[in-house]
N, C-alpha and C. Protein backbone atom coordinates (compact mmCIF):
# COMPACT_ATOMS: atom_id res chain seq x y z
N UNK A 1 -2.37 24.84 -20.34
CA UNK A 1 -2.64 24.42 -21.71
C UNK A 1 -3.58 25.42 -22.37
N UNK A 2 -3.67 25.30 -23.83
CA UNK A 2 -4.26 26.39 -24.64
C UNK A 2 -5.79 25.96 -24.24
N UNK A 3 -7.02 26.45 -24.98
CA UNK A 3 -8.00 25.89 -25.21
C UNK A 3 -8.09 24.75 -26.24
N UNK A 4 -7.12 25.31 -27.11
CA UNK A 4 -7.18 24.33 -28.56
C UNK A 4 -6.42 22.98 -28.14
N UNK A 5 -5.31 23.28 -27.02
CA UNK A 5 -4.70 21.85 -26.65
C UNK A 5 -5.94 20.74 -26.30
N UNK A 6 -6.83 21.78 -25.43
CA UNK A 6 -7.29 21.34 -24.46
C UNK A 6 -9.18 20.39 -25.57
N UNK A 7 -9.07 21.67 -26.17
CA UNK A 7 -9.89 20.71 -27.59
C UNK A 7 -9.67 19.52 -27.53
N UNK A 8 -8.62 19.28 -27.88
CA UNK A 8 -8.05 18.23 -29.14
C UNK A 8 -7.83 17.15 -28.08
N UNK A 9 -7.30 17.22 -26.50
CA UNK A 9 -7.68 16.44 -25.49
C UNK A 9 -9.25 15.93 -25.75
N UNK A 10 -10.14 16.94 -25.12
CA UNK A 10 -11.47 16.46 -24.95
C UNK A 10 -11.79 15.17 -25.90
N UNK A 11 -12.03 16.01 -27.23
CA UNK A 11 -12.00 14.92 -28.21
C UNK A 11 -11.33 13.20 -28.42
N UNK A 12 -10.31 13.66 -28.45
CA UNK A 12 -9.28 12.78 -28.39
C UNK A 12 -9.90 11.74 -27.18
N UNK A 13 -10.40 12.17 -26.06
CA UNK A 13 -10.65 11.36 -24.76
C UNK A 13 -12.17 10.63 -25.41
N UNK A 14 -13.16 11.42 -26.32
CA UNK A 14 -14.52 11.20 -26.42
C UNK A 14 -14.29 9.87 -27.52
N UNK A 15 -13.19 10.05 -28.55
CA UNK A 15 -13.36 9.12 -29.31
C UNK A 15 -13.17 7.56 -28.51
N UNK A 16 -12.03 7.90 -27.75
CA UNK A 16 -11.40 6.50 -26.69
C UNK A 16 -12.62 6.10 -25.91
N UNK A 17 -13.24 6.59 -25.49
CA UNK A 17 -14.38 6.47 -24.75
C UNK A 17 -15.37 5.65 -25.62
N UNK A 18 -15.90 6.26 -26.63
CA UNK A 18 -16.85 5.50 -27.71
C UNK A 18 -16.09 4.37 -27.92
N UNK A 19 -14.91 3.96 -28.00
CA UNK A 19 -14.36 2.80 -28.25
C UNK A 19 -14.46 1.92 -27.53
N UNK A 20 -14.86 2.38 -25.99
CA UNK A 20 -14.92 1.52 -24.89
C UNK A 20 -13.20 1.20 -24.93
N UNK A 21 -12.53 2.22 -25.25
CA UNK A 21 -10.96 2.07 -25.04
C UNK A 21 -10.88 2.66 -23.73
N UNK A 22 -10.66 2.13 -22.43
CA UNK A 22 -10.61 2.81 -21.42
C UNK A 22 -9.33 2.53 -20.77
N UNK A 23 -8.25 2.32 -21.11
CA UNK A 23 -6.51 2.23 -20.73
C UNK A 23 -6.26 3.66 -21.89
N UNK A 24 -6.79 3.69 -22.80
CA UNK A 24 -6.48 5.40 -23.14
C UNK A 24 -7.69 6.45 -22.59
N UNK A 25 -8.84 6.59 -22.51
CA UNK A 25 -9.93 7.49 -21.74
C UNK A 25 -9.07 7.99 -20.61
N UNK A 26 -8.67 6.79 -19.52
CA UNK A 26 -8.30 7.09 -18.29
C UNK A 26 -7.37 8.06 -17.99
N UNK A 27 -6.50 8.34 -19.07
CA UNK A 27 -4.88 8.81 -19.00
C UNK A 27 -5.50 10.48 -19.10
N UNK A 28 -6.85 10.69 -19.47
CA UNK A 28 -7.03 12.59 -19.86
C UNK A 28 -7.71 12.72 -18.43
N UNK A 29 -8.14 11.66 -17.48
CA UNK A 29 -8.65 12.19 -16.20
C UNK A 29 -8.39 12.37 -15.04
N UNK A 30 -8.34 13.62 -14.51
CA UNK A 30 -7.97 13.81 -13.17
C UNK A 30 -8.32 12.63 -11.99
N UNK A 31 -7.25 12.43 -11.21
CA UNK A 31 -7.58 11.42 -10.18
C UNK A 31 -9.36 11.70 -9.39
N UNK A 32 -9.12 13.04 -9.48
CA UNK A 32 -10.48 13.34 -8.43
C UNK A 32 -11.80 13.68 -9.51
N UNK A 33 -11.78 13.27 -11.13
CA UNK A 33 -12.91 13.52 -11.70
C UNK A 33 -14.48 12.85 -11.35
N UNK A 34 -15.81 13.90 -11.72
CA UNK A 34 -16.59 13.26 -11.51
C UNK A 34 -17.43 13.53 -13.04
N UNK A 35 -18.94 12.90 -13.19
CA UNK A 35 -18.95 12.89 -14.41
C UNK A 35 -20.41 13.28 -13.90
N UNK A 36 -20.71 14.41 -14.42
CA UNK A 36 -22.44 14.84 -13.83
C UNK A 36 -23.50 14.57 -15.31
N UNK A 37 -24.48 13.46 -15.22
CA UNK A 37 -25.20 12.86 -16.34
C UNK A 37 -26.99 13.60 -15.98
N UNK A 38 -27.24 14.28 -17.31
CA UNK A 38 -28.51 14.98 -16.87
C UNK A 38 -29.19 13.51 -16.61
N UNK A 39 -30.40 14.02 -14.98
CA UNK A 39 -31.77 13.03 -14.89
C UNK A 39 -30.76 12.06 -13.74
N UNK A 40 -29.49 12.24 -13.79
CA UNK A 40 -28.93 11.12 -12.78
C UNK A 40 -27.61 11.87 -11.89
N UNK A 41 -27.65 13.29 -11.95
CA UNK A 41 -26.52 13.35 -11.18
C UNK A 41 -25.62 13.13 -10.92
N UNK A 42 -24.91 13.50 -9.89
CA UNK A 42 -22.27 13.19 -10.18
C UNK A 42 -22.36 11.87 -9.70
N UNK A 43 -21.71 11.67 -10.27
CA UNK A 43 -21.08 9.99 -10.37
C UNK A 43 -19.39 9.83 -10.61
N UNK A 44 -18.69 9.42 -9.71
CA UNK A 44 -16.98 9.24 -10.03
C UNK A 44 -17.00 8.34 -11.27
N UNK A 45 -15.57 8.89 -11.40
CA UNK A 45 -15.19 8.47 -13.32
C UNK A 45 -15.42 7.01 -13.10
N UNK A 46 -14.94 6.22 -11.97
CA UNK A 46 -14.62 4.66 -11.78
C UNK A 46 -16.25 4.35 -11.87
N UNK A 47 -17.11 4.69 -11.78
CA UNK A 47 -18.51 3.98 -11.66
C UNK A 47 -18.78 3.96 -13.06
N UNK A 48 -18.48 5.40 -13.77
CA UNK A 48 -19.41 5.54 -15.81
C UNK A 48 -18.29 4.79 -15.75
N UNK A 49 -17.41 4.27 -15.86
CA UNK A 49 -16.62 3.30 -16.40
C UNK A 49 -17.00 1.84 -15.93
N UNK A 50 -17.40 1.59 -15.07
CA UNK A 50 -18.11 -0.03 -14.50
C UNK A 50 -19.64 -0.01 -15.62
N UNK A 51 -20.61 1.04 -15.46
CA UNK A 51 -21.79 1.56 -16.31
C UNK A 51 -21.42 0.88 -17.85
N UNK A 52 -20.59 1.93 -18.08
CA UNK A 52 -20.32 1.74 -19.87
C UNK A 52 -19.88 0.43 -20.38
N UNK A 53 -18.89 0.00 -19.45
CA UNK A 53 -18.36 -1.68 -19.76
C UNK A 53 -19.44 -2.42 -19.76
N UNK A 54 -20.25 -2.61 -18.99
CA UNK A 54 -21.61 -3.12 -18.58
C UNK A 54 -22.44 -3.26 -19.99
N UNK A 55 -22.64 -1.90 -20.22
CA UNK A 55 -23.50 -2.08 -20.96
C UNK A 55 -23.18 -1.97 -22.65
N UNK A 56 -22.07 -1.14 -22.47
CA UNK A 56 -21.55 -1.09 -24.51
C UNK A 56 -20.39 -1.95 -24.42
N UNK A 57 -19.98 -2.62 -23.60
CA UNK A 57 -18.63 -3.32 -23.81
C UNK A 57 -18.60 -4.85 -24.93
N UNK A 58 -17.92 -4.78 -25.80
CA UNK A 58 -18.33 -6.11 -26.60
C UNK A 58 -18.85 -5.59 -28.42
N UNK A 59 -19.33 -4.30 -28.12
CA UNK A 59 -20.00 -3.37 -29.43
C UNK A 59 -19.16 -4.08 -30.52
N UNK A 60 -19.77 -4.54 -31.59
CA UNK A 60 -19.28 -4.93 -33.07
C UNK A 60 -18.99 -3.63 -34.12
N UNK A 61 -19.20 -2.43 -33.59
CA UNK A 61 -19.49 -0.95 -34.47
C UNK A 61 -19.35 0.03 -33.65
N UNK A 62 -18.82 0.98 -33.79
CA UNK A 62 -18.91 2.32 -32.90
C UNK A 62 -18.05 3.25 -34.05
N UNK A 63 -18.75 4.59 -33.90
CA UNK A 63 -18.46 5.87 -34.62
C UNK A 63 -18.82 6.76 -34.08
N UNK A 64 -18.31 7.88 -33.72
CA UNK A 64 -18.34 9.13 -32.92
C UNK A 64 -18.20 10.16 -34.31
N UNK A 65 -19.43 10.95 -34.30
CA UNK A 65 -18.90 11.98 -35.39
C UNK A 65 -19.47 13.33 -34.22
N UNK A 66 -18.26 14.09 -34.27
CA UNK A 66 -18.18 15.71 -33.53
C UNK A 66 -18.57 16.18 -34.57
N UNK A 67 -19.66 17.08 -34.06
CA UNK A 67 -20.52 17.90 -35.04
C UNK A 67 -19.88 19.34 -34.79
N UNK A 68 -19.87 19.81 -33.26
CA UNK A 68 -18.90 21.19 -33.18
C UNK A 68 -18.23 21.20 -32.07
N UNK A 69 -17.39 21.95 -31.82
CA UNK A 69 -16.40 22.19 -30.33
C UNK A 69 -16.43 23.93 -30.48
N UNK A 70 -16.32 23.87 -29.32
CA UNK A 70 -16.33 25.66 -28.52
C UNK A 70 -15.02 25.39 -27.40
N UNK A 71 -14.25 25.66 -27.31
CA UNK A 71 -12.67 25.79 -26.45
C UNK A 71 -12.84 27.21 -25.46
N UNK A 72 -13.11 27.23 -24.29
CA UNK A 72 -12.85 28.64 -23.89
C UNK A 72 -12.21 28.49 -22.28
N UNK A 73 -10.72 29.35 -21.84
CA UNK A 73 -10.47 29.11 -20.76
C UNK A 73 -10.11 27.35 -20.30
N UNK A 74 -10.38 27.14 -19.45
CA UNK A 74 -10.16 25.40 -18.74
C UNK A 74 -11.69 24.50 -19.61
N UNK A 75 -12.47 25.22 -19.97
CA UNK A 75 -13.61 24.80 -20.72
C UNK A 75 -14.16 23.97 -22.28
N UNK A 76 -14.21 22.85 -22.64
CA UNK A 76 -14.47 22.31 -23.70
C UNK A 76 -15.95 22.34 -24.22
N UNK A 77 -16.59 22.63 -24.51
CA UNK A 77 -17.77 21.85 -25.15
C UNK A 77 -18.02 21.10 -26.27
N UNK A 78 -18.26 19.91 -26.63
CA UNK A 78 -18.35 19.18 -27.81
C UNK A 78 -19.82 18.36 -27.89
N UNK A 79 -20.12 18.74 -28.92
CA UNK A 79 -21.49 18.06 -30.16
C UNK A 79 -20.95 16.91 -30.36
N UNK A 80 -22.15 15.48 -30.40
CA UNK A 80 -21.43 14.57 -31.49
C UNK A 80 -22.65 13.85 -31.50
N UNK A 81 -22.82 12.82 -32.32
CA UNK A 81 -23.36 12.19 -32.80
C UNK A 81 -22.83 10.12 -32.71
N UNK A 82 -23.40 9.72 -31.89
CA UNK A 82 -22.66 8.42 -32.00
C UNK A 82 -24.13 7.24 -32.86
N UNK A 83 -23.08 6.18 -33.18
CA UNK A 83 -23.69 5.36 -33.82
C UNK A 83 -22.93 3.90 -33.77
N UNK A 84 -23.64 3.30 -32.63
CA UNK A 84 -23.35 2.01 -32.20
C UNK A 84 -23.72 0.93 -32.62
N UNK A 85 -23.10 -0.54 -33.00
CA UNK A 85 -24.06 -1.21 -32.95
C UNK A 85 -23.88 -2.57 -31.80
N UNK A 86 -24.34 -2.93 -31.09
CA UNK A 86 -23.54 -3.94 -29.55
C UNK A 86 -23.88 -5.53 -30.04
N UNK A 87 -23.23 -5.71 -29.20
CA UNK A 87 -22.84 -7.08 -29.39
C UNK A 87 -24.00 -8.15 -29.81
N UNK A 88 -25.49 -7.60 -29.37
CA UNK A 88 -26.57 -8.88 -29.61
C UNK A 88 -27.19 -8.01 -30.68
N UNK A 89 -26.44 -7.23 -31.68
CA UNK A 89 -27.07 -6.98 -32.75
C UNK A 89 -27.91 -5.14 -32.80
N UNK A 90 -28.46 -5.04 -31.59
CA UNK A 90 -29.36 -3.68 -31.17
C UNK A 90 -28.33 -2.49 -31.69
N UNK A 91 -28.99 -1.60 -32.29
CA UNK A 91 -28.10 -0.31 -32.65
C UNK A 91 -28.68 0.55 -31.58
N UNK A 92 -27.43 1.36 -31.22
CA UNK A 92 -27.73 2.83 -30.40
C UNK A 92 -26.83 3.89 -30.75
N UNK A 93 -27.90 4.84 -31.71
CA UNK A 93 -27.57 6.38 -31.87
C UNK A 93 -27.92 7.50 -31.17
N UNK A 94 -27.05 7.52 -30.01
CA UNK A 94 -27.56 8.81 -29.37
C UNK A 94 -27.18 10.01 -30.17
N UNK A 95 -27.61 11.36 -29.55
CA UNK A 95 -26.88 12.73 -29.44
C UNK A 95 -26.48 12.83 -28.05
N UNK A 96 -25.31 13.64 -28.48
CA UNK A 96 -24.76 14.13 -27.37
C UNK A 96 -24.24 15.18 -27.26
N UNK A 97 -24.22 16.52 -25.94
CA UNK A 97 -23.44 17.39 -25.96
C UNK A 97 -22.74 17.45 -24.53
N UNK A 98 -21.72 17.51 -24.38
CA UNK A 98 -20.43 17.29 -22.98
C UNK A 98 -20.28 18.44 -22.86
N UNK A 99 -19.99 18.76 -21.51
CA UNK A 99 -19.16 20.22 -21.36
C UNK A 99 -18.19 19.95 -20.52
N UNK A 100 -17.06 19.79 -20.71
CA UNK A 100 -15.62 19.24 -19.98
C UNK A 100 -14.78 19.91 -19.94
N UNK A 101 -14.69 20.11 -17.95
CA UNK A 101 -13.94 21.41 -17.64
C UNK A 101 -12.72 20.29 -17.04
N UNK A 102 -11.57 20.88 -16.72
CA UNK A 102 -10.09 20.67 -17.06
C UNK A 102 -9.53 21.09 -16.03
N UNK A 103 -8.96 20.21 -15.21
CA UNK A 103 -7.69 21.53 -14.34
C UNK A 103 -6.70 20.56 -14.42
N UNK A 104 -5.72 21.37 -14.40
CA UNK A 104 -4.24 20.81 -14.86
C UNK A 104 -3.96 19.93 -15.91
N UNK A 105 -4.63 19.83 -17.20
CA UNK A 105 -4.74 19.53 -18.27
C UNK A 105 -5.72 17.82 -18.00
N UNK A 106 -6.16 17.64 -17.02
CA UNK A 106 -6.89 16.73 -16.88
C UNK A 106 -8.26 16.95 -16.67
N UNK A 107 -9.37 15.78 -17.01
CA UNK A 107 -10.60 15.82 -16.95
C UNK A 107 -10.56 15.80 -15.47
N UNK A 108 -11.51 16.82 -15.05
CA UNK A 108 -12.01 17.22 -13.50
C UNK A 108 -13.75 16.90 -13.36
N UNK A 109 -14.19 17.56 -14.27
CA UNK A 109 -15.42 17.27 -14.53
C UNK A 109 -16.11 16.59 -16.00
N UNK A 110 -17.13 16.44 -16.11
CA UNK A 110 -17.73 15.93 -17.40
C UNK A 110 -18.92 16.07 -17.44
N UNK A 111 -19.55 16.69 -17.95
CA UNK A 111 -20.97 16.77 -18.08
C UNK A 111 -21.51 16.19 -19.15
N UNK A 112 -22.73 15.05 -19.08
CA UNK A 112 -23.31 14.85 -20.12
C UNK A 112 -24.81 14.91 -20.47
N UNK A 113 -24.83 15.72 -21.50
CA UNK A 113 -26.18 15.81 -21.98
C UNK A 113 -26.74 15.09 -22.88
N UNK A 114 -27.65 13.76 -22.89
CA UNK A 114 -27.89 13.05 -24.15
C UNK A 114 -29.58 13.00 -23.93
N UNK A 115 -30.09 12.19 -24.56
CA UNK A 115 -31.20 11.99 -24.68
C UNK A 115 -31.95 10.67 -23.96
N UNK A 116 -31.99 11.04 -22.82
CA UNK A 116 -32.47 9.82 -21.59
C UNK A 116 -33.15 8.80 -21.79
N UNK A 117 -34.03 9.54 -22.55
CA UNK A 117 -35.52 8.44 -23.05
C UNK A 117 -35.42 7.45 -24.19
N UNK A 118 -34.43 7.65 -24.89
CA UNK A 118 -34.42 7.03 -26.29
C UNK A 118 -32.64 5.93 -25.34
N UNK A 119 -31.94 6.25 -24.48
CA UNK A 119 -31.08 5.66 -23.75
C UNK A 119 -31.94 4.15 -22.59
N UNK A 120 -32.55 4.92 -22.22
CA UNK A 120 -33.69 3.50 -21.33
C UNK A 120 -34.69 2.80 -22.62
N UNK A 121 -34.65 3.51 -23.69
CA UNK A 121 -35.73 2.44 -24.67
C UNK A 121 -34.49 1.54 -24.84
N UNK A 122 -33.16 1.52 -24.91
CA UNK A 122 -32.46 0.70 -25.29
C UNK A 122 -31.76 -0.40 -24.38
N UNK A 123 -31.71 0.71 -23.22
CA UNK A 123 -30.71 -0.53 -22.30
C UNK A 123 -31.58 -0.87 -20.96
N UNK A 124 -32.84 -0.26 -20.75
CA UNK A 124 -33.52 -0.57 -19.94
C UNK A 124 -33.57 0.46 -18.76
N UNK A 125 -34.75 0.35 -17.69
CA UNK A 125 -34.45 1.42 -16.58
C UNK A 125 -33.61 1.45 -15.94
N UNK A 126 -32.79 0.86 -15.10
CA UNK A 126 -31.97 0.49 -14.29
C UNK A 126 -30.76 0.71 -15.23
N UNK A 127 -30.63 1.19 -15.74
CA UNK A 127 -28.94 1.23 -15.88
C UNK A 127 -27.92 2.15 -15.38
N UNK A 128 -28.55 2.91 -14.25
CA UNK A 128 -27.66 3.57 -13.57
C UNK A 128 -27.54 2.95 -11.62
N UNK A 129 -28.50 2.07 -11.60
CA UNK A 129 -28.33 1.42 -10.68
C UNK A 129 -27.32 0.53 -10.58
C-alpha cells in the first residue's frame, strides 16, 4: 500500500476508535498488534480495547480533530486533538500524537503519546491496571 493509502487507514482507524466503534477499529489491525502507551509500555490490541471500553465506553460526545499527518514508507504519524464528553457528564480533552507502523496494510504497532497527567486527573491512577 501507498503511504497515502496507508494515511487515510490510520485515520480512518483513529476516528473508529474515538467512537469507541471497535467492530470497525478492529478490521485495520494486525492479528499480532501491540499498542506501546508512553509511562506504561506494550500492551496487546485486546487489553487497550478492554481499557477504553472500561473507561470511555457509554461517552454522550466524542470528536477527533487531526491537526497533521506525515505518511512515510509502512509509517503513519498523526496529531489530533480529542474532545469527549462520558457518560456521568466529565469532559476529556486530550492531545495526542500516534505513530502507527503497518505491515501488510494492517496495524502492527501503535504508539501513543498523550498527556498522562491531565489522563489520571480524569480517570484515576489505576487505569492501566
Amino acid at each position: 500500500m501507498t503511504p497515502d493509502e496507508l494515511r487515510t487507514r490510520a485515520t480512518d482507524c483513529m476516528h473508529a476508535l474515538f467512537d469507541n466503534d471497535w467492530q470497525t477499529a478492529d478490521r485495520y489491525f494486525h492479528p499480532d498488534a501491540n499498542w506501546w502507551i508512553i509511562g506504561q509500555g506494550t500492551m496487546p490490541h485486546a487489553r487497550i480495547r478492554e481499557i477504553a471500553t472500561q473507561l470511555e465506553g457509554g461517552h454522550t460526545y466524542a470528536k477527533l480533530t487531526i491537526l497533521n499527518t506525515v505518511a512515510e514508507g509502512n509509517t503513519v504519524s498523526v496529531e489530533a486533538v480529542g474532545d469527549m464528553t462520558l457518560r456521568d457528564g466529565r469532559k476529556y480533552c486530550n492531545t495526542y500524537h500516534h505513530l502507527i507502523h503497518f505491515r501488510d496494510g494492517k496495524i502492527i504497532e501503535f504508539r501513543e503519546y498523550l498527556d498522562t497527567h491531565y489522563l489520571r486527573e480524569v480517570f484515576g491512577e489505576q487505569i492501566y491496571d
